[in-house]
N, C-alpha and C. Protein backbone atom coordinates (compact mmCIF):
# COMPACT_ATOMS: atom_id res chain seq x y z
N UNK A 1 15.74 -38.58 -21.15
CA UNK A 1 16.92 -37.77 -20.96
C UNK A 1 16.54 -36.49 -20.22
N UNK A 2 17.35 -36.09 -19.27
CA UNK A 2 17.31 -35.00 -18.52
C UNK A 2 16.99 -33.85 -19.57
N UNK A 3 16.66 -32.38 -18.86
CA UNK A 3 16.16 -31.23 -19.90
C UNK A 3 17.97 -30.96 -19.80
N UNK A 4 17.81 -30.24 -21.09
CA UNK A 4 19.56 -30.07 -21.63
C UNK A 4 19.14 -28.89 -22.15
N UNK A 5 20.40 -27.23 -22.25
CA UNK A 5 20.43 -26.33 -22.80
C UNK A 5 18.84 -25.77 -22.71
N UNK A 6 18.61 -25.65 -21.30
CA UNK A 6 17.74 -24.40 -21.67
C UNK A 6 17.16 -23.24 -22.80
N UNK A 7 16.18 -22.63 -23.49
CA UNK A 7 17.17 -21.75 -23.51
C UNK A 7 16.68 -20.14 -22.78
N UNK A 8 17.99 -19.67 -23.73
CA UNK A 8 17.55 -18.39 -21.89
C UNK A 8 16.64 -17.67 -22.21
N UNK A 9 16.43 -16.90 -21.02
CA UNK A 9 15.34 -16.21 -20.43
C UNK A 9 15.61 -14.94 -21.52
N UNK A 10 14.44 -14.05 -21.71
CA UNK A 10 15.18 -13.20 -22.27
C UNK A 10 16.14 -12.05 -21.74
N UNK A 11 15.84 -12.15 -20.24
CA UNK A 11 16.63 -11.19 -19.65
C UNK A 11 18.15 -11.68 -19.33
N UNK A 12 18.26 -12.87 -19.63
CA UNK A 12 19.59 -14.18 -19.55
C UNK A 12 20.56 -13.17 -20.83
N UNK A 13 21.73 -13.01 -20.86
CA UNK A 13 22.96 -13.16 -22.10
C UNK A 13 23.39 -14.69 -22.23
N UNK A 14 23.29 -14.62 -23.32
CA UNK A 14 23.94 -15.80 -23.76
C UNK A 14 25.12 -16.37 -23.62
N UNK A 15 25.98 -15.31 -23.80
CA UNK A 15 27.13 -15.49 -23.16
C UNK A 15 27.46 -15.82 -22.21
N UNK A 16 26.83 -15.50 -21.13
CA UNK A 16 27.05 -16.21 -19.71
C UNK A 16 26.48 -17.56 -19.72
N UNK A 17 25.59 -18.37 -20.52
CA UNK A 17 25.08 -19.69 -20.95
C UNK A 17 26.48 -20.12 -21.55
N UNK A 18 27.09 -20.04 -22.60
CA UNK A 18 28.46 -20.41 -22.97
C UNK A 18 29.16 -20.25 -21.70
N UNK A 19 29.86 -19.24 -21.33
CA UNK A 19 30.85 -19.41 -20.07
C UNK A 19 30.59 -20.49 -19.05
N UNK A 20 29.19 -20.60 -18.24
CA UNK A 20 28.93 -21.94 -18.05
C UNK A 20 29.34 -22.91 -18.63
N UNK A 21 28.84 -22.83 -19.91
CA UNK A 21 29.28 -24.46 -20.39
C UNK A 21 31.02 -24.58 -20.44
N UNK A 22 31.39 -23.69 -20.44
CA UNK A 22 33.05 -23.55 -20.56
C UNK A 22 33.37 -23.90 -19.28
N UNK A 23 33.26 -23.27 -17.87
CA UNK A 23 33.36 -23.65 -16.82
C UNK A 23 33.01 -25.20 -16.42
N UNK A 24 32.18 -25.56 -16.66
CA UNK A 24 31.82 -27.04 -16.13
C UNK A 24 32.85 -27.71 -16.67
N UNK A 25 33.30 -27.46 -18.50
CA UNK A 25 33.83 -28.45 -19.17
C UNK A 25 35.16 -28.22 -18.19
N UNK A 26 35.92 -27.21 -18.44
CA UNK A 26 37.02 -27.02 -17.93
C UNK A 26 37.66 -27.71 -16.30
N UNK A 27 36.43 -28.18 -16.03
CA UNK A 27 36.48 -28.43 -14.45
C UNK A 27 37.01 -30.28 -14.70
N UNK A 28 36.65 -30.74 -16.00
CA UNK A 28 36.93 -32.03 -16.18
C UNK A 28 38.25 -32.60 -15.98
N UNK A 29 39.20 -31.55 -16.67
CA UNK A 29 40.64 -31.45 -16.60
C UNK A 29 41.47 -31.15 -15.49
N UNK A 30 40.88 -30.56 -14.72
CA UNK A 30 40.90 -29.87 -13.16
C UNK A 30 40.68 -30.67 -12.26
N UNK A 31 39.94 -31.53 -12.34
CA UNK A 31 39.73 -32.43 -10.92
C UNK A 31 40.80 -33.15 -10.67
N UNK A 32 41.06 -33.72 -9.59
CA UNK A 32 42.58 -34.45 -9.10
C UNK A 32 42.15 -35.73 -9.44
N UNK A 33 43.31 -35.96 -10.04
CA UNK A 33 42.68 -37.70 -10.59
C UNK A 33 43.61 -38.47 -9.61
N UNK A 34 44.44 -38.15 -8.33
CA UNK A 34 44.93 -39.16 -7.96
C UNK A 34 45.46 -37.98 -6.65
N UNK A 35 45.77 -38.40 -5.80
CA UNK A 35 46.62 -37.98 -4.49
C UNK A 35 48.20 -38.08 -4.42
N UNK A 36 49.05 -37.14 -3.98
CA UNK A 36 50.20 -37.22 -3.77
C UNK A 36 50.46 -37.88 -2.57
N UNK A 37 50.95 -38.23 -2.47
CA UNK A 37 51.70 -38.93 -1.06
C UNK A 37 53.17 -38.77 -1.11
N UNK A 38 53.54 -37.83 -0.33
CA UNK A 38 55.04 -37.28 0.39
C UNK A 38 55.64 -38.08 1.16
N UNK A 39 56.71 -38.65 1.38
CA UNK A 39 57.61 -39.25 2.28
C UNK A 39 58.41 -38.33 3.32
N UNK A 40 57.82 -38.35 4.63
CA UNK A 40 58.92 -37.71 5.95
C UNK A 40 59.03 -38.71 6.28
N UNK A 41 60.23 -37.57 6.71
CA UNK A 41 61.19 -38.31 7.94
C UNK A 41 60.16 -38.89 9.10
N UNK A 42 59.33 -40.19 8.80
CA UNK A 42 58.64 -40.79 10.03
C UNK A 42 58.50 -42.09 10.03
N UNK A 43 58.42 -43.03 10.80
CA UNK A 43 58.72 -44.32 11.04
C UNK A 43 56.92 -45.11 10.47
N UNK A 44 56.23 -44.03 10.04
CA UNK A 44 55.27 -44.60 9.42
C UNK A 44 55.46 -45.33 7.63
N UNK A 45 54.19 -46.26 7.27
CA UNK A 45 54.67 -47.07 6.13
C UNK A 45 53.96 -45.95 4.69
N UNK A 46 54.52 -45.55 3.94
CA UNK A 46 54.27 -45.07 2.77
C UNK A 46 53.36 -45.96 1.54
N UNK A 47 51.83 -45.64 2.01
CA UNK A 47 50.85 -46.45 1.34
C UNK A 47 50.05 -45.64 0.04
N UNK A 48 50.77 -45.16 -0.48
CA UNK A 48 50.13 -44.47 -1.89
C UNK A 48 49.38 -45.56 -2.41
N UNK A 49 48.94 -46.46 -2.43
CA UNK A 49 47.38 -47.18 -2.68
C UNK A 49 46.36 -47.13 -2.29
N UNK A 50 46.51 -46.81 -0.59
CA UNK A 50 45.22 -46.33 -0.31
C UNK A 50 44.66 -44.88 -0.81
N UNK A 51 45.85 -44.42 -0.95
CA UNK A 51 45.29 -42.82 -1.30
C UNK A 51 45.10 -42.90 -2.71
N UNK A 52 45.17 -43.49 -3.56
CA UNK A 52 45.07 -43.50 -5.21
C UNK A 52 43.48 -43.27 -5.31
N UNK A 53 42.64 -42.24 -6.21
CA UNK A 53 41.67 -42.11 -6.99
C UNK A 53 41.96 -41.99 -7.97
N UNK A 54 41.78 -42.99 -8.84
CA UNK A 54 42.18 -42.95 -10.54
C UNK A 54 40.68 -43.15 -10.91
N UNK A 55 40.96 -43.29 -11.98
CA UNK A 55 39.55 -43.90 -12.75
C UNK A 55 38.63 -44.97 -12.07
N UNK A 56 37.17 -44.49 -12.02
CA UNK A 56 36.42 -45.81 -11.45
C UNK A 56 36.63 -46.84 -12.74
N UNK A 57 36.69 -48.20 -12.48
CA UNK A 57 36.39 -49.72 -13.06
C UNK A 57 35.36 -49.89 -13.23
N UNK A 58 35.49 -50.12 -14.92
CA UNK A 58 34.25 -50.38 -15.50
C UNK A 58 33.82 -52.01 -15.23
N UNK A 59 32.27 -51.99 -14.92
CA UNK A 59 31.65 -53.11 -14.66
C UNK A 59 31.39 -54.04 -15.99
N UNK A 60 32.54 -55.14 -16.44
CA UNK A 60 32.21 -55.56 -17.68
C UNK A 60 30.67 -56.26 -18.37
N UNK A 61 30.10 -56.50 -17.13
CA UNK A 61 28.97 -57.22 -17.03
C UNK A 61 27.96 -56.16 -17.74
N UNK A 62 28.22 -54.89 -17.94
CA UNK A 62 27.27 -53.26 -18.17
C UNK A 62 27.53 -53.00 -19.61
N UNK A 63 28.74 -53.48 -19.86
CA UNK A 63 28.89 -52.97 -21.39
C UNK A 63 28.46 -53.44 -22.39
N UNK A 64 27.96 -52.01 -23.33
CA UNK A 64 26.59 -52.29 -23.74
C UNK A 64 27.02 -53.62 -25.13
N UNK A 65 26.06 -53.89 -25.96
CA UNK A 65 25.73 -54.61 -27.13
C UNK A 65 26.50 -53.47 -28.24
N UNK A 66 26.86 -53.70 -29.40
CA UNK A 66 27.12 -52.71 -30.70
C UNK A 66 25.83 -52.00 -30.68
N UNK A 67 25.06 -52.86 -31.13
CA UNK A 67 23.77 -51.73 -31.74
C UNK A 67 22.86 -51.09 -30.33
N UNK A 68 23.19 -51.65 -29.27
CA UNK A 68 22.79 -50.76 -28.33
C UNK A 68 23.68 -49.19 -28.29
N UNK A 69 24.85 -49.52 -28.21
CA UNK A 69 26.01 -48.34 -27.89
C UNK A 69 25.23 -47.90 -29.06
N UNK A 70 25.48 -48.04 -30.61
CA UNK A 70 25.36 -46.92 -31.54
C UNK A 70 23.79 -46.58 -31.32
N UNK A 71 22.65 -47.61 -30.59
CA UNK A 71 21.23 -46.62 -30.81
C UNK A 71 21.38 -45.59 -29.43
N UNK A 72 22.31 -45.45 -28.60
CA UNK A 72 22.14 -45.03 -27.17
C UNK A 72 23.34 -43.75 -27.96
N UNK A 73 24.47 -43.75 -28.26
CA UNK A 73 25.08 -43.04 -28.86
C UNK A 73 24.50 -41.97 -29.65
N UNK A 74 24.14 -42.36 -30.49
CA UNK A 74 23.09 -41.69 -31.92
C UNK A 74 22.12 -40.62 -31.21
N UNK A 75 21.27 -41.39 -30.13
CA UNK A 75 20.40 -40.44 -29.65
C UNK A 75 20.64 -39.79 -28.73
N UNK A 76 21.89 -39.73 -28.24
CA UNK A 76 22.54 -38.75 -27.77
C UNK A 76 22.79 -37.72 -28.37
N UNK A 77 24.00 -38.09 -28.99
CA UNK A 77 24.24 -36.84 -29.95
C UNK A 77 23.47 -36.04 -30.96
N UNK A 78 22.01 -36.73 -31.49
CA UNK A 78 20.99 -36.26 -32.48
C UNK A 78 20.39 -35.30 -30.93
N UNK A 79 20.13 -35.57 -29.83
CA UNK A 79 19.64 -34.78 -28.84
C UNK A 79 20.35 -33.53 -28.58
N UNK A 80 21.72 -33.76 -28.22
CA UNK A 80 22.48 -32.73 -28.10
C UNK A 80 22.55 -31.82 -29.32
N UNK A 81 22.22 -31.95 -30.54
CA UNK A 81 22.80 -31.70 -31.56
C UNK A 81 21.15 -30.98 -31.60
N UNK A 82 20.08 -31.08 -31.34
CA UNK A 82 18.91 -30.59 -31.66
C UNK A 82 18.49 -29.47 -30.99
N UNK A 83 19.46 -29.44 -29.39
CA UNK A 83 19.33 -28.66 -28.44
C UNK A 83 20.26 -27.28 -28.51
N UNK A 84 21.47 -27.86 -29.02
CA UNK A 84 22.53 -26.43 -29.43
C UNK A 84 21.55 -25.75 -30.76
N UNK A 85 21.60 -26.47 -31.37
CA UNK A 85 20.43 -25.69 -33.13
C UNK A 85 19.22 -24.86 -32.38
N UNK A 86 18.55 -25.50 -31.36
CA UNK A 86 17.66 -24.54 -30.53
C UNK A 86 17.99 -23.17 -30.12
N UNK A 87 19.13 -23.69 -29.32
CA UNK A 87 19.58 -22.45 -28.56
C UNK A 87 20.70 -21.41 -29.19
N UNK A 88 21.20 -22.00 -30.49
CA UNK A 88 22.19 -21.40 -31.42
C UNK A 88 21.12 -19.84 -31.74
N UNK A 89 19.84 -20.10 -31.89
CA UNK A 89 19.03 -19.15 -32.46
C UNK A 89 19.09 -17.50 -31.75
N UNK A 90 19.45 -17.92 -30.28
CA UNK A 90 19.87 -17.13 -28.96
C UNK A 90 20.75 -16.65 -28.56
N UNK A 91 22.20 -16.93 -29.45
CA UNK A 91 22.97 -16.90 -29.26
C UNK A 91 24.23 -15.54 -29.97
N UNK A 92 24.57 -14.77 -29.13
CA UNK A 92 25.33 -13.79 -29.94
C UNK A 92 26.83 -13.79 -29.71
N UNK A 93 27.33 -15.00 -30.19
CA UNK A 93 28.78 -14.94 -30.51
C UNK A 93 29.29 -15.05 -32.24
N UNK A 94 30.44 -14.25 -31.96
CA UNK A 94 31.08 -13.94 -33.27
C UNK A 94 31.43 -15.73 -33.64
N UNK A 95 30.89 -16.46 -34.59
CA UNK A 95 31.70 -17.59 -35.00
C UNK A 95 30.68 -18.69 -34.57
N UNK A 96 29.53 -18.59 -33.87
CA UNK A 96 29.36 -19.63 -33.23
C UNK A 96 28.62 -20.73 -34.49
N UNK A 97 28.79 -21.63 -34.36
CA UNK A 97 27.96 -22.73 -35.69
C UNK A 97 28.44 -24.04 -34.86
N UNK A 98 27.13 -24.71 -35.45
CA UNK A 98 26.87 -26.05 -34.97
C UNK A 98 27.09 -26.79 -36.36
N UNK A 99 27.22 -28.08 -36.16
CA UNK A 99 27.27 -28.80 -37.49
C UNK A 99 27.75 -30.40 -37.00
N UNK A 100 26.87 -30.96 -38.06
CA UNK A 100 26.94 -32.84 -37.74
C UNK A 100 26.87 -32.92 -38.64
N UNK A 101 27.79 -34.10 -39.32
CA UNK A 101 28.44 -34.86 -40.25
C UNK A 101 29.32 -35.79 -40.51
N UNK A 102 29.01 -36.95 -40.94
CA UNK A 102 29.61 -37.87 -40.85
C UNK A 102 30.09 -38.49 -38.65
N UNK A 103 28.57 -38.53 -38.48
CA UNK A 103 28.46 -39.09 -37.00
C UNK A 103 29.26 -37.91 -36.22
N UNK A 104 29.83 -37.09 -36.48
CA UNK A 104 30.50 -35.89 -35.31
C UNK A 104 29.50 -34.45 -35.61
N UNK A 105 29.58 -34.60 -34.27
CA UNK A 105 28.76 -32.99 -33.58
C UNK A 105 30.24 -32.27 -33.66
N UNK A 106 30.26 -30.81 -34.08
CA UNK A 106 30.90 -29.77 -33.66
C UNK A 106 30.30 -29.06 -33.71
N UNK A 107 30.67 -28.02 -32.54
CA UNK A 107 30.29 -26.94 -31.87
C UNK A 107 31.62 -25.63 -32.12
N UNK A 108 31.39 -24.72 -32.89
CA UNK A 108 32.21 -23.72 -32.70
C UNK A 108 31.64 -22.17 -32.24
N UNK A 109 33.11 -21.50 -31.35
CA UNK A 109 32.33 -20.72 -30.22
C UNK A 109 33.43 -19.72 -30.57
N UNK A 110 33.81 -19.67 -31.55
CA UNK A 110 34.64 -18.35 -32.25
C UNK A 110 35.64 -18.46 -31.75
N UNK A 111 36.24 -17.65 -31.01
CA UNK A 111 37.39 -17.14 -30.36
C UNK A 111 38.05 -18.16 -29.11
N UNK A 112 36.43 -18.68 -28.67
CA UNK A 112 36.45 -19.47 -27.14
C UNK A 112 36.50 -20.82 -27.49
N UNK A 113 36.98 -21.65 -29.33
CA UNK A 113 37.46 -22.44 -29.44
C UNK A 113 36.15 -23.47 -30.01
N UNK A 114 36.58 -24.76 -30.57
CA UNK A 114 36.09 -25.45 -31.36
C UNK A 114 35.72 -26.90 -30.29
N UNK A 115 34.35 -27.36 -30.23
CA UNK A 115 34.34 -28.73 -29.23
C UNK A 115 33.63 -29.77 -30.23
N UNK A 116 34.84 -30.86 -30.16
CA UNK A 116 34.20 -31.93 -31.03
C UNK A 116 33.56 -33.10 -30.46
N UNK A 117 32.32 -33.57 -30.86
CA UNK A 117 31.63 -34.69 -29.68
C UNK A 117 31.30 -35.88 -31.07
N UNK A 118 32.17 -37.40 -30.77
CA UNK A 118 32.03 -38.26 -31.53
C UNK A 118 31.85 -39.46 -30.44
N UNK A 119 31.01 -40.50 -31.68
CA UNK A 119 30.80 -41.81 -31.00
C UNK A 119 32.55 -42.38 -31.58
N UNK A 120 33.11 -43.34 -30.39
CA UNK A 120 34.51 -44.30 -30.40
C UNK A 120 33.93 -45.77 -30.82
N UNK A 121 33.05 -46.23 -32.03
CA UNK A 121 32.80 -47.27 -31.53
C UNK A 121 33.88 -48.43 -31.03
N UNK A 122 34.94 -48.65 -30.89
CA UNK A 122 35.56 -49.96 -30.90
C UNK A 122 36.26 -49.61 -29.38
N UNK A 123 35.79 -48.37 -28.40
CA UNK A 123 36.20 -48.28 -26.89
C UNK A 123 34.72 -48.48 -26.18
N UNK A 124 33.52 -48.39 -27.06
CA UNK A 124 32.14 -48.52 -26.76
C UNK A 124 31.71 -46.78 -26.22
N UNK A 125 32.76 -46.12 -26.61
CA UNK A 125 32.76 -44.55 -25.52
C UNK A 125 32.53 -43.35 -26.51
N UNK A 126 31.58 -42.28 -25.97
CA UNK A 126 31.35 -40.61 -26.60
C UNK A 126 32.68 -39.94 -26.15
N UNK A 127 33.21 -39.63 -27.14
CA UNK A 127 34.12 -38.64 -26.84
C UNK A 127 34.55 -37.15 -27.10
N UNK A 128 34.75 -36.40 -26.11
CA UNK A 128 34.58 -34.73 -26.54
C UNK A 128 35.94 -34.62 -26.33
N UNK A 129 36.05 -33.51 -27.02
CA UNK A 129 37.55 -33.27 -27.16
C UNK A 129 37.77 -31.59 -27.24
N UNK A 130 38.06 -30.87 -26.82
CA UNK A 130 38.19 -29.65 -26.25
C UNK A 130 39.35 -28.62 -26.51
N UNK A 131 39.26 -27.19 -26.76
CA UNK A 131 40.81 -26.60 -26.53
C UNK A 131 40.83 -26.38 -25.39
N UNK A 132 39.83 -26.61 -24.16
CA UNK A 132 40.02 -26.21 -22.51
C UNK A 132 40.66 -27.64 -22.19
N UNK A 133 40.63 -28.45 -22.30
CA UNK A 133 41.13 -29.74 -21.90
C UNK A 133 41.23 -30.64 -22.44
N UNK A 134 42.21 -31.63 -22.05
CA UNK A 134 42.18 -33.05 -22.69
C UNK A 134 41.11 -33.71 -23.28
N UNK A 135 41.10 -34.51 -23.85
CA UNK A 135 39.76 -35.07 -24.44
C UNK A 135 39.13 -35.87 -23.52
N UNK A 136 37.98 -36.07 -23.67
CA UNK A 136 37.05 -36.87 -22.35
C UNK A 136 36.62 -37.47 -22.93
N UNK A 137 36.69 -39.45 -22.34
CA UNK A 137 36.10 -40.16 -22.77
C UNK A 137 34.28 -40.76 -22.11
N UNK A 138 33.60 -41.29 -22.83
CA UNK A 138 32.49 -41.14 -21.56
C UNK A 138 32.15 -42.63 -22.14
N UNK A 139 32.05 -43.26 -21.05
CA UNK A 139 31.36 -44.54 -20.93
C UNK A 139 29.64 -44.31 -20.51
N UNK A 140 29.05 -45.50 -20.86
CA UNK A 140 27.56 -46.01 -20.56
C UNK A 140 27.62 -45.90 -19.38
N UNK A 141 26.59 -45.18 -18.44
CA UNK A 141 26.45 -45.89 -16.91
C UNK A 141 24.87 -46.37 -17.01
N UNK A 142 24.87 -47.74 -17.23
CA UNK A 142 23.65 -48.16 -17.05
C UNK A 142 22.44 -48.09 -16.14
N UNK A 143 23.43 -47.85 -15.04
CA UNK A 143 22.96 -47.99 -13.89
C UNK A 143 22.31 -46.50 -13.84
N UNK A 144 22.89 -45.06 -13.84
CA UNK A 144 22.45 -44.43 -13.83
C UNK A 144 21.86 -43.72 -14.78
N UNK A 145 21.89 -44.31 -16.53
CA UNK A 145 21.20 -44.27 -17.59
C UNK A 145 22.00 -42.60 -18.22
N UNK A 146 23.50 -42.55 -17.72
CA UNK A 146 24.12 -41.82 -18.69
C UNK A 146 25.26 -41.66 -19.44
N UNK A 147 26.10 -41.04 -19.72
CA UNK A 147 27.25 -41.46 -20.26
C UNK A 147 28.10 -40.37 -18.99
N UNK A 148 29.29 -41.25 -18.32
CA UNK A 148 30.18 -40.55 -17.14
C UNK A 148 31.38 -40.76 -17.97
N UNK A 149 32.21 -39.73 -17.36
CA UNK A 149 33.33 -39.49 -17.75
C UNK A 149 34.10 -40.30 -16.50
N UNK A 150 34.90 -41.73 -16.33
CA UNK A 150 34.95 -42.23 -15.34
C UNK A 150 36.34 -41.90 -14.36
N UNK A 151 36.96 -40.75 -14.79
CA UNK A 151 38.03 -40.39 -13.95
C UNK A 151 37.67 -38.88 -13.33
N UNK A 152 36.04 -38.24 -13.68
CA UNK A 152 35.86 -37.66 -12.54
C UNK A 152 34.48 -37.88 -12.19
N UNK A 153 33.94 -38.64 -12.98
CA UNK A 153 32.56 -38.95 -12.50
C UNK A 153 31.34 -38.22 -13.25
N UNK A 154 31.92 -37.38 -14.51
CA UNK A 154 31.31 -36.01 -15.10
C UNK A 154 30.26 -36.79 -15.98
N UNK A 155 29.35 -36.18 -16.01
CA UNK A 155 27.94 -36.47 -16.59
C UNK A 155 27.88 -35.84 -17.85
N UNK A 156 28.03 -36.30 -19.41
CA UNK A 156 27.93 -35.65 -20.35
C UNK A 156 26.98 -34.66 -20.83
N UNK A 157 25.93 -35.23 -20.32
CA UNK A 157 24.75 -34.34 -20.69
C UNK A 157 24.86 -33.07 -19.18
N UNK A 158 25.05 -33.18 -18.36
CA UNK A 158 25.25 -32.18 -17.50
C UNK A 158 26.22 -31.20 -17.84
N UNK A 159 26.87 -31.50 -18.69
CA UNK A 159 27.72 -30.12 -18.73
C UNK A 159 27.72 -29.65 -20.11
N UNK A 160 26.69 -29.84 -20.69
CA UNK A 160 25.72 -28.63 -21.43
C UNK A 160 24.51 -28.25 -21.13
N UNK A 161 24.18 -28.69 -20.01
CA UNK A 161 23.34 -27.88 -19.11
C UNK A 161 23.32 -26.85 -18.59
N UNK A 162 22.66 -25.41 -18.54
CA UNK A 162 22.48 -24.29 -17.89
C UNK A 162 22.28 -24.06 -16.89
């Protein structure tokens, strides 16, 4: 697994390590998941299919085994979950606490809101769920050995990265 949560320098605020992570997440909800296509007055044909970016299609041939998802799952979140407790030590926000139980990571950041990260087993998907945005589901990418969020392409472990 890629290096995740730094932690900072001492001349780094921490706070600006959170706002990052707030920014990236926030950008999930933000990306255009699809194109408008307007109708003028023109003798051309109105093809809103070609212009559609929705969600990439999952390759069924990729999706994982049960006990693969929960050992690939698990050590995800025991990673992520080892890396915030690291960097929690660094950290000077009013409220902030980490905590896993019963298979869910939460992350609370006081004021700047509560992020919950659980395994879905029966969608095979990690899911974070946010007060900046909708909830994000993240599929396996085998291929590139991470979990993507497949309607913008977002890399889970990248956006608790510093």
């Amino acid at each position: 697994l890629p290096r995740l949560l730094k932690p900072p320098s001492p001349s780094s605020s921490s706070s600006i390590h959170i706002l990052r992570f707030l920014l990236l997440e926030s950008s999930i909800s933000e990306a255009p998941r699809c194109s408008t296509a307007f109708r003028t007055f023109s003798s051309g044909p109105l093809n809103i299919a070609d212009d559609f970016q929705g969600p990439a299609t999952i390759d069924y041939r990729s999706v994982l085994q049960e006990d693969e998802f929960h050992a690939l799952a698990n050590s995800t979140i025991h990673y992520l979950l080892e890396k915030l407790e690291e960097y929690s030590d660094n950290v000077e926000i009013d409220g902030f606490d980490v905590d896993y139980g019963n298979e869910v990571l939460t992350l609370k950041l006081g004021d700047l809101g509560t992020y919950v990260l659980n395994k879905q087993s029966p969608n095979i998907q990690i899911w974070l769920s946010s007060p900046v945005s909708s909830p994000s589901r993240f599929d396996w990418d085998g291929n590139a050995r991470t979990w993507v969020y497949r309607r913008t392409i977002a890399d889970l472990l990248k956006l608790f990265e510093s």
